[in-house]
PDB file of N, CA and C in Angstrom:
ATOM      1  N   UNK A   1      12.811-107.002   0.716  1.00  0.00           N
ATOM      2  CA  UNK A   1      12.815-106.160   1.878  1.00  0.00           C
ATOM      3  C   UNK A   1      11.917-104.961   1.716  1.00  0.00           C
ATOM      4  N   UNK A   2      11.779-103.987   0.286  1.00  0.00           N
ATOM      5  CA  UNK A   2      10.920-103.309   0.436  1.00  0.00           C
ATOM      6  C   UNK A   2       9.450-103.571   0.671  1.00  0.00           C
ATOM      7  N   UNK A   3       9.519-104.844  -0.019  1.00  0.00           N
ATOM      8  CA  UNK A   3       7.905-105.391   0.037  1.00  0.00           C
ATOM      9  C   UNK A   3       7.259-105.909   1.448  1.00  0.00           C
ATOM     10  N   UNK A   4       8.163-105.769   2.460  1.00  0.00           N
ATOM     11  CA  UNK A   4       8.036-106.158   3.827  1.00  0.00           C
ATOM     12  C   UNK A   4       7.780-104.807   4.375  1.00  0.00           C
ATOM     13  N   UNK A   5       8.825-104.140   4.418  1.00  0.00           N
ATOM     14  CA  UNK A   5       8.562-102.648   4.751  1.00  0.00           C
ATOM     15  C   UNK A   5       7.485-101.837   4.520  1.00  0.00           C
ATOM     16  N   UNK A   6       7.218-102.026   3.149  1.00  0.00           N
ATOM     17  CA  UNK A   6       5.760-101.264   2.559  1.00  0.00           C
ATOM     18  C   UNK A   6       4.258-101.986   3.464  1.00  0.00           C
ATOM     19  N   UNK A   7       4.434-103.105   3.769  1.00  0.00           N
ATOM     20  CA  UNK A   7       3.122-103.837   3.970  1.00  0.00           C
ATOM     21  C   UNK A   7       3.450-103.842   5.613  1.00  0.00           C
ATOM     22  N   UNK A   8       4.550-103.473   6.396  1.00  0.00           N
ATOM     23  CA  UNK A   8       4.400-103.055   7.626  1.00  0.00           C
ATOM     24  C   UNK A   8       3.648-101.746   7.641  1.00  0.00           C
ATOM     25  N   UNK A   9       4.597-101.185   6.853  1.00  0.00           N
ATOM     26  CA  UNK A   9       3.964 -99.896   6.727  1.00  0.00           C
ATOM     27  C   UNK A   9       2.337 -99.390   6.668  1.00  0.00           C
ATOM     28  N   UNK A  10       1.720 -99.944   5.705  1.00  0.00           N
ATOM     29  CA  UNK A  10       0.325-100.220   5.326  1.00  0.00           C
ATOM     30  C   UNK A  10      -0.197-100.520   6.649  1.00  0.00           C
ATOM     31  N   UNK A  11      -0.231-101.702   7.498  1.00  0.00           N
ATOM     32  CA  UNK A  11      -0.489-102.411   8.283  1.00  0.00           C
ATOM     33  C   UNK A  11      -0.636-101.003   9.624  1.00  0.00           C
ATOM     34  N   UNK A  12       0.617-100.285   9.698  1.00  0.00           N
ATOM     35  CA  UNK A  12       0.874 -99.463  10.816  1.00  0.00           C
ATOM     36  C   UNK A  12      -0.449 -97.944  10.592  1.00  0.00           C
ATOM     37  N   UNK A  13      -0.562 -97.908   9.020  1.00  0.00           N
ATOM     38  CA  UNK A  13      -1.245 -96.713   8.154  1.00  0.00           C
ATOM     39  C   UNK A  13      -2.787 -97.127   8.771  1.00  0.00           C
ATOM     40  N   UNK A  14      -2.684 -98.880   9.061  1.00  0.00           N
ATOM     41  CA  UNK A  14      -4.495 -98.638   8.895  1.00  0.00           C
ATOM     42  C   UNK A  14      -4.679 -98.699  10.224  1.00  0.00           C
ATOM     43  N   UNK A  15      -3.773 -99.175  11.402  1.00  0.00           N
ATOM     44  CA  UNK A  15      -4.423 -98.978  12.331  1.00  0.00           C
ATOM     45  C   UNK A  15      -4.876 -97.708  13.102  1.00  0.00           C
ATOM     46  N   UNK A  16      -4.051 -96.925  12.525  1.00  0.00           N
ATOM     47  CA  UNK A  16      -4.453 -95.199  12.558  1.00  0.00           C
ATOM     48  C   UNK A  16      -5.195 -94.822  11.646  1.00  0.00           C
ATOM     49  N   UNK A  17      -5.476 -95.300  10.304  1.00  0.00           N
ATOM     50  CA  UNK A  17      -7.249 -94.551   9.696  1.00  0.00           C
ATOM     51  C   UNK A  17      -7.855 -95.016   9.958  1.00  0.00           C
ATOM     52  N   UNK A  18      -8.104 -96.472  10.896  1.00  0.00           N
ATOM     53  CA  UNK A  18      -9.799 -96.994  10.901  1.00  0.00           C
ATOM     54  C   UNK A  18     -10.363 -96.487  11.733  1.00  0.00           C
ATOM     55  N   UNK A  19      -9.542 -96.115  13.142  1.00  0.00           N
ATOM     56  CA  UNK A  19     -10.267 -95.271  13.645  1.00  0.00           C
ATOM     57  C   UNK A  19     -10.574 -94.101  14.008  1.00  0.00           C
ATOM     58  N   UNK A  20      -9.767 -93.473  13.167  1.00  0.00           N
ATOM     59  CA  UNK A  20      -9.657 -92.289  12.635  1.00  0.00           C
ATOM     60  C   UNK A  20     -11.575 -92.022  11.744  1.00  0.00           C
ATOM     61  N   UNK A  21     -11.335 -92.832  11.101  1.00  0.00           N
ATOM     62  CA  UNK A  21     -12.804 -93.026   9.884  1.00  0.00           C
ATOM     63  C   UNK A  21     -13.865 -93.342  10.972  1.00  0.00           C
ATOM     64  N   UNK A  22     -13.652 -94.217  12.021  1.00  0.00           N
ATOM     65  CA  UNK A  22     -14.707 -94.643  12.810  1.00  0.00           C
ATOM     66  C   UNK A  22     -15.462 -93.367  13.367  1.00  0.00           C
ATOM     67  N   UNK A  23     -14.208 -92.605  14.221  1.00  0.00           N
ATOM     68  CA  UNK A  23     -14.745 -91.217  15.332  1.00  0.00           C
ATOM     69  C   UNK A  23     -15.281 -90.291  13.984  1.00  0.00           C
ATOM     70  N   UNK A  24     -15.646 -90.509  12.947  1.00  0.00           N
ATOM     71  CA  UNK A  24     -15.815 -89.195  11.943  1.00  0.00           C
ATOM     72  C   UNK A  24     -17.605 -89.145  11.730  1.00  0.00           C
ATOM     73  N   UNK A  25     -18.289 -89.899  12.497  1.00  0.00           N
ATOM     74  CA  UNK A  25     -20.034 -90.448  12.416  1.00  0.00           C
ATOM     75  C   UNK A  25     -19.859 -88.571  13.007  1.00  0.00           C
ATOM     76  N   UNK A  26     -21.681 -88.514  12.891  1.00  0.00           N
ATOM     77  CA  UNK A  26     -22.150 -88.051  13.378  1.00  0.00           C
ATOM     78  C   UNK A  26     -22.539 -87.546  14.979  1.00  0.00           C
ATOM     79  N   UNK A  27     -22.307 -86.847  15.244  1.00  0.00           N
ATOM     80  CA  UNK A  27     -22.344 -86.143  16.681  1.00  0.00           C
ATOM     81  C   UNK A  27     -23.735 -86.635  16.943  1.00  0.00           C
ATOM     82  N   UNK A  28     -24.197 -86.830  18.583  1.00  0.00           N
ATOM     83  CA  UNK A  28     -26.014 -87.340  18.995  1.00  0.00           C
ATOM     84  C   UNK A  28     -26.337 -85.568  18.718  1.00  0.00           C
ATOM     85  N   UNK A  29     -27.325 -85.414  17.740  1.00  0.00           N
ATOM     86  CA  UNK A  29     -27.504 -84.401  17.252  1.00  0.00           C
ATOM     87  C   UNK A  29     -28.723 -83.784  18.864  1.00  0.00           C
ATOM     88  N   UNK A  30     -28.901 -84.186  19.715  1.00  0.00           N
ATOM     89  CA  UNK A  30     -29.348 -84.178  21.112  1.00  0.00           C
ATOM     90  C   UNK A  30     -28.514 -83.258  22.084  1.00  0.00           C
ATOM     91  N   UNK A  31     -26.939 -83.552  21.687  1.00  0.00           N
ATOM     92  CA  UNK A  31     -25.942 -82.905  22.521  1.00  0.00           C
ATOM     93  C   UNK A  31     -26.231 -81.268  22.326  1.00  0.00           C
ATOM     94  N   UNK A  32     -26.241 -80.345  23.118  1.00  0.00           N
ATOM     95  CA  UNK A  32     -26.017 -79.012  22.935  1.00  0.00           C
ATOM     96  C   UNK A  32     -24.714 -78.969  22.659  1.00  0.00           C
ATOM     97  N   UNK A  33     -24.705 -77.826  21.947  1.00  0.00           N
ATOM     98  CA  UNK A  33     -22.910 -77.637  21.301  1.00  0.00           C
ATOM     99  C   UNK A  33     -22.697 -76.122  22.179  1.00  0.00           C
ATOM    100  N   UNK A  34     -23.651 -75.280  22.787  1.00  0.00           N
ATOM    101  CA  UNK A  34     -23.506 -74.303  23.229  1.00  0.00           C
ATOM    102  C   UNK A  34     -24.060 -74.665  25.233  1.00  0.00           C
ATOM    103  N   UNK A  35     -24.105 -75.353  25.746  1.00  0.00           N
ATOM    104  CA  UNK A  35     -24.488 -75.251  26.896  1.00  0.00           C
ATOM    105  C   UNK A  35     -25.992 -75.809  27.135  1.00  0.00           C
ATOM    106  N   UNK A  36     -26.486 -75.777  28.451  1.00  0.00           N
ATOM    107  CA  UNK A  36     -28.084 -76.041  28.762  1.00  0.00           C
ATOM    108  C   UNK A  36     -28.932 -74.655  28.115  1.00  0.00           C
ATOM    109  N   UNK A  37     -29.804 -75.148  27.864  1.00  0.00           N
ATOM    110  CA  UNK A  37     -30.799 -74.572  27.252  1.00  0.00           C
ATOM    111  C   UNK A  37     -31.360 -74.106  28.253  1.00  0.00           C
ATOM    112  N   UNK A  38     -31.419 -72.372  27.802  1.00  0.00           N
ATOM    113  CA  UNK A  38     -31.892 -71.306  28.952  1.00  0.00           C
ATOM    114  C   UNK A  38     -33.280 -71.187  28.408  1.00  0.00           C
ATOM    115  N   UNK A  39     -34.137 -71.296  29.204  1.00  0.00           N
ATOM    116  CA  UNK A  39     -35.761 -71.020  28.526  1.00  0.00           C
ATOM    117  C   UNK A  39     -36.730 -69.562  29.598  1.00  0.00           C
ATOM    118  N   UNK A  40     -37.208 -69.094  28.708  1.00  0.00           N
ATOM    119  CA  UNK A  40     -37.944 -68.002  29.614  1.00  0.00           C
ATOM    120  C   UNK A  40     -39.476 -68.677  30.033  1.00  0.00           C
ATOM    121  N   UNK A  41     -40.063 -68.117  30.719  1.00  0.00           N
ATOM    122  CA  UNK A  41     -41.085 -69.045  31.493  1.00  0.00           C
ATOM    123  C   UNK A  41     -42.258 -69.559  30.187  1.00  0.00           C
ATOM    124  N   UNK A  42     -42.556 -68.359  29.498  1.00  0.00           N
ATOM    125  CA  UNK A  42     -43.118 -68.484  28.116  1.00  0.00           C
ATOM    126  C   UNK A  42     -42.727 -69.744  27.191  1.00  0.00           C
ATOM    127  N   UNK A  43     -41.383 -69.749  27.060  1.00  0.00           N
ATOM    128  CA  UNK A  43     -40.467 -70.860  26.264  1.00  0.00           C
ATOM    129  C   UNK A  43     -40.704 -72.395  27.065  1.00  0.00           C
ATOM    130  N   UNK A  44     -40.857 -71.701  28.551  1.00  0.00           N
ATOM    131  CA  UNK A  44     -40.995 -73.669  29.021  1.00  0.00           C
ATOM    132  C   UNK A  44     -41.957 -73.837  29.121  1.00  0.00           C
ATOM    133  N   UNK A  45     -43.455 -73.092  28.889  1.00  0.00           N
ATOM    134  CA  UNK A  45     -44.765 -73.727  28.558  1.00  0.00           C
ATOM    135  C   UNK A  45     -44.751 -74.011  27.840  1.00  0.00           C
ATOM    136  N   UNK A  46     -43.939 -73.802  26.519  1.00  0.00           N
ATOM    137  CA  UNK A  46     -43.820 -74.270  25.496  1.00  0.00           C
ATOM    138  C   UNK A  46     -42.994 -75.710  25.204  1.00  0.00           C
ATOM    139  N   UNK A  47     -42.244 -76.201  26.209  1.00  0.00           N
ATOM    140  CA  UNK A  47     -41.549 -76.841  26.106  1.00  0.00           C
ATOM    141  C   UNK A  47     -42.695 -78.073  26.811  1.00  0.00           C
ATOM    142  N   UNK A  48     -43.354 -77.844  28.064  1.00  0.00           N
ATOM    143  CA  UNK A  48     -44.361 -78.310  28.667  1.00  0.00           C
ATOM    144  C   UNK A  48     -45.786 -79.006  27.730  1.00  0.00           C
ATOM    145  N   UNK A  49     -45.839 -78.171  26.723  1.00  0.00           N
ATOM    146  CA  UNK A  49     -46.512 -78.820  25.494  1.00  0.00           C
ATOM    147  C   UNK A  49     -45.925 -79.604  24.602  1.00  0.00           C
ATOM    148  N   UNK A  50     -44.811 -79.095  24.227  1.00  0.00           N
ATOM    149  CA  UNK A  50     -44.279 -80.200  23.228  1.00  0.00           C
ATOM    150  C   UNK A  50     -44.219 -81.481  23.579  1.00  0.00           C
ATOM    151  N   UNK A  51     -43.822 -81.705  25.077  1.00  0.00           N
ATOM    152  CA  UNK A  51     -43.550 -82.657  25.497  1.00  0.00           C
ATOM    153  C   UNK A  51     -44.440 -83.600  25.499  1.00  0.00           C
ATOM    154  N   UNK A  52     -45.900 -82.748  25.872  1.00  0.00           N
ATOM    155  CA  UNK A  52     -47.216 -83.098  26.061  1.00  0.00           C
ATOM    156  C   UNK A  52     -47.537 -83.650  24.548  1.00  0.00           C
ATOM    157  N   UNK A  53     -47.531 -83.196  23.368  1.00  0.00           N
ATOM    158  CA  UNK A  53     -48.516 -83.395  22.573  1.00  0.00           C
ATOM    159  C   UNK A  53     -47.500 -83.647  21.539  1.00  0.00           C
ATOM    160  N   UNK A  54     -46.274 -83.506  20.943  1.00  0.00           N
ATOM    161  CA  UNK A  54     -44.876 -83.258  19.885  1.00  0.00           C
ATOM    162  C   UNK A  54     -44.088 -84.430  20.223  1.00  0.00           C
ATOM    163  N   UNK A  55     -43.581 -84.614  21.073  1.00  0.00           N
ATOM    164  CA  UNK A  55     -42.606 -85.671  21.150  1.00  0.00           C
ATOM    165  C   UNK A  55     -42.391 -86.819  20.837  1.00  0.00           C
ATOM    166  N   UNK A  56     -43.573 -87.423  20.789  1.00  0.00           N
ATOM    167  CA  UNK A  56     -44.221 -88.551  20.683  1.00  0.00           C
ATOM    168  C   UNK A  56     -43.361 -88.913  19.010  1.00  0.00           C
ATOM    169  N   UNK A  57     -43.659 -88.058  18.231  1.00  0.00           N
ATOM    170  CA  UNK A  57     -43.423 -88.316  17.299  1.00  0.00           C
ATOM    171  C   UNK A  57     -41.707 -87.218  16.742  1.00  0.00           C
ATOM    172  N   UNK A  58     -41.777 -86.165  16.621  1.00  0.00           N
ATOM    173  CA  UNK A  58     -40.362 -85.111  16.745  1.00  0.00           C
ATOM    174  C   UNK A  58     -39.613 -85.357  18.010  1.00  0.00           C
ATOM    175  N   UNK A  59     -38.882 -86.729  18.885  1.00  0.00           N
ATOM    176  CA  UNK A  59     -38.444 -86.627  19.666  1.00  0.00           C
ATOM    177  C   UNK A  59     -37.247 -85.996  20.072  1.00  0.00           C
ATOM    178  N   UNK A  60     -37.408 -85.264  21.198  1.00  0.00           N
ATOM    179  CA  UNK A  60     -36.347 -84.030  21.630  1.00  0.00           C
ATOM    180  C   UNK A  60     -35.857 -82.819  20.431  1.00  0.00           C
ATOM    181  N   UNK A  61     -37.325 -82.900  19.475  1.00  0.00           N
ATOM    182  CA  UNK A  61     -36.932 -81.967  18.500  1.00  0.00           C
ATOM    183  C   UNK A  61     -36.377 -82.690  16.851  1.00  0.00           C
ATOM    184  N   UNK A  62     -35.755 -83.515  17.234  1.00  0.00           N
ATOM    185  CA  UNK A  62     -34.829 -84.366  16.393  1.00  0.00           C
ATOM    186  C   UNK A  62     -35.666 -85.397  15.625  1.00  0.00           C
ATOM    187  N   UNK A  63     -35.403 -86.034  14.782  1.00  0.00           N
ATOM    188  CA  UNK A  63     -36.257 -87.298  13.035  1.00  0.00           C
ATOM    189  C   UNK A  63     -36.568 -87.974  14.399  1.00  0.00           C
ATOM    190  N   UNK A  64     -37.929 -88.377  14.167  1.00  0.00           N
ATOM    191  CA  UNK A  64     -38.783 -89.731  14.625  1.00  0.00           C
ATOM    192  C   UNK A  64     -39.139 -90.221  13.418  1.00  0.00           C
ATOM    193  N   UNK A  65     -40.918 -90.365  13.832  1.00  0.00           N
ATOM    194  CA  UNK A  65     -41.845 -90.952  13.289  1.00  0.00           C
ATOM    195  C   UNK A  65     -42.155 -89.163  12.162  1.00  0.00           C
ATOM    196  N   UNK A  66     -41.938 -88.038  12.635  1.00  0.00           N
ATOM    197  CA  UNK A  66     -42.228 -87.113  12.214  1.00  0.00           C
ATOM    198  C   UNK A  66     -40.641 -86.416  11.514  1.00  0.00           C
ATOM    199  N   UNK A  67     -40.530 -84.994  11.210  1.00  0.00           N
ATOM    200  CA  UNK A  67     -39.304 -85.009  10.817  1.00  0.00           C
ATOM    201  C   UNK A  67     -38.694 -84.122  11.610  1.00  0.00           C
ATOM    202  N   UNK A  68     -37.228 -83.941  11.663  1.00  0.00           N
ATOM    203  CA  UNK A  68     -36.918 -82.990  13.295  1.00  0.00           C
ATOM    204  C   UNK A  68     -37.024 -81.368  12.527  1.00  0.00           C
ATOM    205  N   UNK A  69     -37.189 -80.844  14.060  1.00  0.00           N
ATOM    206  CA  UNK A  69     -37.351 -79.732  13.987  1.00  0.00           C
ATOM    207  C   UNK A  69     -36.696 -78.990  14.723  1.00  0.00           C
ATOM    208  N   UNK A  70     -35.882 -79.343  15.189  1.00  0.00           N
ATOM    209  CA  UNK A  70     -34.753 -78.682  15.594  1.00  0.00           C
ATOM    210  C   UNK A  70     -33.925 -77.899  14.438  1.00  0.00           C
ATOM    211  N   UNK A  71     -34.016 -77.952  13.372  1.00  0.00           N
ATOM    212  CA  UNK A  71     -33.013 -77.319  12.663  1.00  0.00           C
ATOM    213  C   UNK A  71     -34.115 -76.861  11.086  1.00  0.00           C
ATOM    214  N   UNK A  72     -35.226 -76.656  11.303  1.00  0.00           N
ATOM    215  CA  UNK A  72     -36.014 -76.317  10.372  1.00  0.00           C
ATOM    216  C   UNK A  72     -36.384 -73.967  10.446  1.00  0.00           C
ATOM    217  N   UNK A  73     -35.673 -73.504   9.451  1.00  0.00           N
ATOM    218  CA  UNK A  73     -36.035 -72.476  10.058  1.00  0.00           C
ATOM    219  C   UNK A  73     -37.700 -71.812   9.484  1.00  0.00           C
ATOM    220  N   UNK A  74     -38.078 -72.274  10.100  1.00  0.00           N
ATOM    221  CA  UNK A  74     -39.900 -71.905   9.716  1.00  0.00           C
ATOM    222  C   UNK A  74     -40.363 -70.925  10.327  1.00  0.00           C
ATOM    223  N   UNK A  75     -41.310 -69.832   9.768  1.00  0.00           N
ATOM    224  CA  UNK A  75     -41.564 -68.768  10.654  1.00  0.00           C
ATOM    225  C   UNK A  75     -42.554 -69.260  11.590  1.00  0.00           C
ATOM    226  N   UNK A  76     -43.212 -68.622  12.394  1.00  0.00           N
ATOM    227  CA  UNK A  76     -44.386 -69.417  13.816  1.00  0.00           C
ATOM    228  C   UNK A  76     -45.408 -69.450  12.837  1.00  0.00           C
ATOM    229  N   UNK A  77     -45.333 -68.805  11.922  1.00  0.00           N
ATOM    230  CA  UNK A  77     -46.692 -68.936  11.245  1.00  0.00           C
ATOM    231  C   UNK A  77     -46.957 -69.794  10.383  1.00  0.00           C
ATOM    232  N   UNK A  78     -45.652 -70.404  10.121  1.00  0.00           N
ATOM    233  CA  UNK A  78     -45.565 -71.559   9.099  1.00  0.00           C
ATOM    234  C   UNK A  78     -46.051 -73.113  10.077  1.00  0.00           C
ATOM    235  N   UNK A  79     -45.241 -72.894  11.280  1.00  0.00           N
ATOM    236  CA  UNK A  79     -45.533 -73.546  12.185  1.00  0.00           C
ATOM    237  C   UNK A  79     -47.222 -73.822  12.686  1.00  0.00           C
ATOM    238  N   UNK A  80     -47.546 -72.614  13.182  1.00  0.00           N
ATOM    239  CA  UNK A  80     -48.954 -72.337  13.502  1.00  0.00           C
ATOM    240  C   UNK A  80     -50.025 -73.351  12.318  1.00  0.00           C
ATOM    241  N   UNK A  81     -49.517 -72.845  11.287  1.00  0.00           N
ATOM    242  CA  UNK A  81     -50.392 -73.432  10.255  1.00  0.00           C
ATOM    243  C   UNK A  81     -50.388 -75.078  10.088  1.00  0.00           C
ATOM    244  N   UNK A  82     -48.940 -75.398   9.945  1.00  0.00           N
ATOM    245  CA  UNK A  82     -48.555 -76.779   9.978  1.00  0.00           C
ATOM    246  C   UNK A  82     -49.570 -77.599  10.961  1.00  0.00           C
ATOM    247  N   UNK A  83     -49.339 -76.990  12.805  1.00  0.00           N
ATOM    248  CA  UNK A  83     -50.145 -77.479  13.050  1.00  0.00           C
ATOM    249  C   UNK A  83     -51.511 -77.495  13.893  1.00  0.00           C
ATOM    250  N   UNK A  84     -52.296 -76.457  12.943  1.00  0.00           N
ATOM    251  CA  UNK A  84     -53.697 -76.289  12.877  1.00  0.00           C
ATOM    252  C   UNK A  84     -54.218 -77.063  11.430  1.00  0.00           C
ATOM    253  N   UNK A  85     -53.309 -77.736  10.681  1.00  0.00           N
ATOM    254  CA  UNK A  85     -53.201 -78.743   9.563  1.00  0.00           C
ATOM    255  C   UNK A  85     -53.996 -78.052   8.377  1.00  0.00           C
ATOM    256  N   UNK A  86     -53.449 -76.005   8.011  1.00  0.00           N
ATOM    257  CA  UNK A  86     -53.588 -75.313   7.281  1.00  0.00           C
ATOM    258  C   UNK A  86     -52.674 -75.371   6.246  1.00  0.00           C
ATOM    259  N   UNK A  87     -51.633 -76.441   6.036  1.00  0.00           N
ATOM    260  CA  UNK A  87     -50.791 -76.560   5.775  1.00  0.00           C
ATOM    261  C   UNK A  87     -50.436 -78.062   4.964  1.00  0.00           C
ATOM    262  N   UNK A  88     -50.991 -78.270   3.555  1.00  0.00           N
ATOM    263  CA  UNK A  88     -50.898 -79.268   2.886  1.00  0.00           C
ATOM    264  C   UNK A  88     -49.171 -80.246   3.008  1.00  0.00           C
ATOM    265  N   UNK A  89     -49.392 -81.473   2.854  1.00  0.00           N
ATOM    266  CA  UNK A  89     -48.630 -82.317   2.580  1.00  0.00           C
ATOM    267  C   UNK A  89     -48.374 -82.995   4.274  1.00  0.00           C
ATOM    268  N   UNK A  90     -47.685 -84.173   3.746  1.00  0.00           N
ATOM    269  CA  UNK A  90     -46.799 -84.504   5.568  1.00  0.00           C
ATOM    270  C   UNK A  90     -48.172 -85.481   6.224  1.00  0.00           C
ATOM    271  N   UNK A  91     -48.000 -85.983   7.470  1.00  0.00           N
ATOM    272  CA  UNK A  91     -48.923 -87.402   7.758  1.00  0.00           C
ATOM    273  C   UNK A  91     -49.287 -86.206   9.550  1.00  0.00           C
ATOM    274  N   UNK A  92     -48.618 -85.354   9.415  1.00  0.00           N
ATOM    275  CA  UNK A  92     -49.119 -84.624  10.705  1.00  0.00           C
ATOM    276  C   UNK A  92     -50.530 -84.465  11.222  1.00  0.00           C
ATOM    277  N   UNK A  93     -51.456 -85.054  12.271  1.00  0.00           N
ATOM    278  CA  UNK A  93     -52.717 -84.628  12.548  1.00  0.00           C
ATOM    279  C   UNK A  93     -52.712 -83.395  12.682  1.00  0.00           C
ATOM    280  N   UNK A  94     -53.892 -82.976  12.506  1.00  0.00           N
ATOM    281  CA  UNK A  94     -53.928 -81.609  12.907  1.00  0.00           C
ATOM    282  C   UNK A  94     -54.418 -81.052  14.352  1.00  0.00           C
ATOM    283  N   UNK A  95     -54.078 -80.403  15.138  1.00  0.00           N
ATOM    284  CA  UNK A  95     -54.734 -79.987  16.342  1.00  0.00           C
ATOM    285  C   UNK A  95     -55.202 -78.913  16.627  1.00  0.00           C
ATOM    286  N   UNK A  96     -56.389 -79.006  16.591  1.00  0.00           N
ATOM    287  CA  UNK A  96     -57.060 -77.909  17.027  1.00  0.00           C
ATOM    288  C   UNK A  96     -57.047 -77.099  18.407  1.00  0.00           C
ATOM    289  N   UNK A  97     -57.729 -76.105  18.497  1.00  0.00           N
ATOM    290  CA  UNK A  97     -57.943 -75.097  19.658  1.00  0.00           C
ATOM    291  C   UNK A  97     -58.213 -75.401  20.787  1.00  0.00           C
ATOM    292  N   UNK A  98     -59.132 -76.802  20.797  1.00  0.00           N
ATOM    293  CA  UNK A  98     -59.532 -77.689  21.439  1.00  0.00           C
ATOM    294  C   UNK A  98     -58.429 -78.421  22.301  1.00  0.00           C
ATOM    295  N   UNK A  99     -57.695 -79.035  21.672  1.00  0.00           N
ATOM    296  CA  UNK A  99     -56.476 -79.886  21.877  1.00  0.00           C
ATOM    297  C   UNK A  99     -54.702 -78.589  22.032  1.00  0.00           C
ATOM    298  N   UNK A 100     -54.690 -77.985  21.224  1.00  0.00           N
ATOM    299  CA  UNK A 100     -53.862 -76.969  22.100  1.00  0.00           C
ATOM    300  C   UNK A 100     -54.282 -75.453  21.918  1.00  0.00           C
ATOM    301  N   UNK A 101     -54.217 -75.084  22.826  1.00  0.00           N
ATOM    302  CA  UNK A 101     -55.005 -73.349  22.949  1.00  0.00           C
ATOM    303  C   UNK A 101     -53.908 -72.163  22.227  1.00  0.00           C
ATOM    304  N   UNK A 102     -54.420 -71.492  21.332  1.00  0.00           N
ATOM    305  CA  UNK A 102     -54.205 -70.225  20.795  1.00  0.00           C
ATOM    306  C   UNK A 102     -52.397 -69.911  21.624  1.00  0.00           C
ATOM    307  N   UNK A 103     -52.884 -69.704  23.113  1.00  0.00           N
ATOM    308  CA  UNK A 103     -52.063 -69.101  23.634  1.00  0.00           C
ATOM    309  C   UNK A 103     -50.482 -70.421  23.853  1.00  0.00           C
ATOM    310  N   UNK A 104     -51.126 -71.724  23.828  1.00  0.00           N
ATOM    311  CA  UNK A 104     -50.110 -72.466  24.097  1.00  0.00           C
ATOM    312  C   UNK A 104     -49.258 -72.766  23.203  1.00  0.00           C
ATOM    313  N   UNK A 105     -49.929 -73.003  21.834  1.00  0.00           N
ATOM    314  CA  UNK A 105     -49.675 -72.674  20.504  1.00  0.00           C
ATOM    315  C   UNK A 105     -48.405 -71.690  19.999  1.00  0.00           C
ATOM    316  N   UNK A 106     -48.480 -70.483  20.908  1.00  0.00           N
ATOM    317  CA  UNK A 106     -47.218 -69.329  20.576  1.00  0.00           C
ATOM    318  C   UNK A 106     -46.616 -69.948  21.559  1.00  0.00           C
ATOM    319  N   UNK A 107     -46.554 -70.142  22.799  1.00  0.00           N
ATOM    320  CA  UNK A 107     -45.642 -70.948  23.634  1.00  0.00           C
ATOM    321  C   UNK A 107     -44.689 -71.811  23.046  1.00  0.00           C
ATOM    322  N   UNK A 108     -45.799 -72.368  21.936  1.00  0.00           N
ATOM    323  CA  UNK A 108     -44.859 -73.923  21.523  1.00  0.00           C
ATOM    324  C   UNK A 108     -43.814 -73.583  20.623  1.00  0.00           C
ATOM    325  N   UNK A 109     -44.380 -72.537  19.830  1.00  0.00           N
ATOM    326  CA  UNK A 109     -43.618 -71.787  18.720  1.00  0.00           C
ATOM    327  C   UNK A 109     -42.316 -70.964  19.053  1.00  0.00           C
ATOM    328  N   UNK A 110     -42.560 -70.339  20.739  1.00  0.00           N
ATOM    329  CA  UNK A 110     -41.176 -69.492  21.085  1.00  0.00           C
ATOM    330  C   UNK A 110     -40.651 -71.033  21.727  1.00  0.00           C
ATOM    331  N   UNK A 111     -41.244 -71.623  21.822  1.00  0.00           N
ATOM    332  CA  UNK A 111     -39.851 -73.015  22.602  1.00  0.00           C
ATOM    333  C   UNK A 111     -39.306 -73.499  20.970  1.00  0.00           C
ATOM    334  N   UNK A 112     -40.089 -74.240  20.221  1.00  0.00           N
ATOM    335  CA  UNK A 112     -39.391 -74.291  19.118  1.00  0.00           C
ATOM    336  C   UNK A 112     -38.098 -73.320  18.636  1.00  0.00           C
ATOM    337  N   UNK A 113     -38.144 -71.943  18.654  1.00  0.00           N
ATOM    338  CA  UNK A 113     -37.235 -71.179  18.109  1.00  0.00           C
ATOM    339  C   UNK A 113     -35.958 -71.129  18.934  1.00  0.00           C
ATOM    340  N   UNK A 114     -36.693 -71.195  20.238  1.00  0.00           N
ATOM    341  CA  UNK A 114     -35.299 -71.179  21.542  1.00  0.00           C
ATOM    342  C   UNK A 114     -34.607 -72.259  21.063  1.00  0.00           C
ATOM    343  N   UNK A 115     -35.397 -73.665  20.925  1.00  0.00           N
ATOM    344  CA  UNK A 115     -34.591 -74.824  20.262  1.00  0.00           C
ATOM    345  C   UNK A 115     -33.460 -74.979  19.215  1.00  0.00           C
ATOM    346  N   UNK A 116     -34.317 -74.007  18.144  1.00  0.00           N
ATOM    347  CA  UNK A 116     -33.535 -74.164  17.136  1.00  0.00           C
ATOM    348  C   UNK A 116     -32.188 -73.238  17.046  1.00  0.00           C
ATOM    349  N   UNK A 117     -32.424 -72.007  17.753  1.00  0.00           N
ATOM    350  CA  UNK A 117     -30.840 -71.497  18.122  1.00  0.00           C
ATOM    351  C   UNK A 117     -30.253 -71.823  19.044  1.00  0.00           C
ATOM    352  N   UNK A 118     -30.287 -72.804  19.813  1.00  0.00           N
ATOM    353  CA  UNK A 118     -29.737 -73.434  21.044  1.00  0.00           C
ATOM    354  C   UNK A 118     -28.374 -74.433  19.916  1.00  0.00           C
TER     355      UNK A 118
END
C-alpha cells in the first residue's frame, strides 16, 4: 500500500513540475517589460535607419545574423566606431558617410540607447 501511494503520489508531483519546468523558458526578449516605446523625433530617425540599414541582420535589436543590441551597454562612440568599421573584430560591414550620414548616425545611436533602457 505504501508503494501505491508513493507512486500516486509521484505521478500527481509530476503533473505539476512539468509544467511548471515548461513555463520557466525564456520570455520573447521583443516583449517590452515597461510599456510602448516612447521615442523623441530624433530617436525615430533613428529608429527609421535602423530599420533601413540594421535590421536585416540585429533584428528588432535582438541575436540575428549579427549580435543583439538591445542589451549591449556601449557608449555612441563605441557604436559610431563599430559602425564606421573603426572598430576591429566581428563580420560587421562597415558604412560609411556615404551610406549613413554623420547626422543619422547620432540618430541611430540615441534610438539604440532609447532601446536599450526601454
Amino acid at each position: 500500500m505504501i508503494t501505491a501511494q508513493c507512486k500516486i503520489g509521484w505521478w500527481h508531483a509530476t503533473l505539476f513540475i512539468l509544467p511548471a519546468i515548461a513555463a520557466c523558458g525564456e520570455a520573447r526578449k521583443s516583449e517590452p517589460l515597461t510599456g510602448a516605446l516612447t521615442l523623441s523625433p530624433d530617436e525615430m530617425r533613428g529608429q527609421e535607419v535602423f530599420y533601413a540599414k540594421c535590421n536585416e541582420c540585429h533584428p528588432h535589436g535582438e541575436t540575428g545574423i549579427g549580435p543583439a543590441l538591445n542589451d549591449k551597454p556601449l557608449p555612441s562612440v563605441a557604436i559610431d566606431a563599430k559602425v564606421r568599421g573603426n572598430l576591429p573584430g566581428g563580420n560587421m560591414p562597415s558604412f560609411g558617410e556615404d551610406i549613413i550620414s554623420d547626422d543619422d548616425l547620432d540618430h541611430l545611436t540615441d534610438y539604440l540607447e532609447a532601446l536599450r533602457d526601454q
